[in-house]
Protein backbone atom coordinates (compact mmCIF):
# COMPACT_ATOMS: atom_id res chain seq x y z
CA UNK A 1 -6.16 3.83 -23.68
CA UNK A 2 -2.77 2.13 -23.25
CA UNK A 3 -1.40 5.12 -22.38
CA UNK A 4 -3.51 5.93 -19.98
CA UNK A 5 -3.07 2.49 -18.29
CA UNK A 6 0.93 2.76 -18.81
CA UNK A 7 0.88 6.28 -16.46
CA UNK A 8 -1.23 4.95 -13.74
CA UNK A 9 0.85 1.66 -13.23
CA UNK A 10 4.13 4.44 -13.33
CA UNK A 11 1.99 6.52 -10.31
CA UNK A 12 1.21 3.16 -8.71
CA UNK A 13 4.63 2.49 -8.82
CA UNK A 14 5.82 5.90 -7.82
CA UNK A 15 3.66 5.80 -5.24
CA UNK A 16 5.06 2.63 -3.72
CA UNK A 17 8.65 3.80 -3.67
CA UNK A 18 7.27 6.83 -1.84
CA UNK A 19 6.04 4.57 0.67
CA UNK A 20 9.34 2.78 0.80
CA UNK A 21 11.54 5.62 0.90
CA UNK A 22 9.37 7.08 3.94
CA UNK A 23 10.08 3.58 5.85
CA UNK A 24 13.77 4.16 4.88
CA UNK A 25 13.62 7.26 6.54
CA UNK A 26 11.62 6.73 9.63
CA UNK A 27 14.31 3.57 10.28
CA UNK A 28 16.99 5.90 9.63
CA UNK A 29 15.90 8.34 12.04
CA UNK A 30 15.98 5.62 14.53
C-alpha cells in the first residue's frame, strides 16, 4: 500500500515538473 502511495506522489510530482519545464520552454521561445 505504501508503495503504491510513494509512486503516485513521484508521478504527481513528475508530472508537475513536466508542467514547469513546458512553461520554461514556451518563455524561452519567446
Amino acid at each position: 500500500m505504501n508503495a503504491i502511495k510513494r509512486i503516485e506522489a513521484l508521478s504527481e510530482n513528475d508530472r508537475q515538473t513536466l508542467k514547469e519545464n513546458l512553461e520554461k520552454e514556451k518563455n524561452n521561445k519567446l
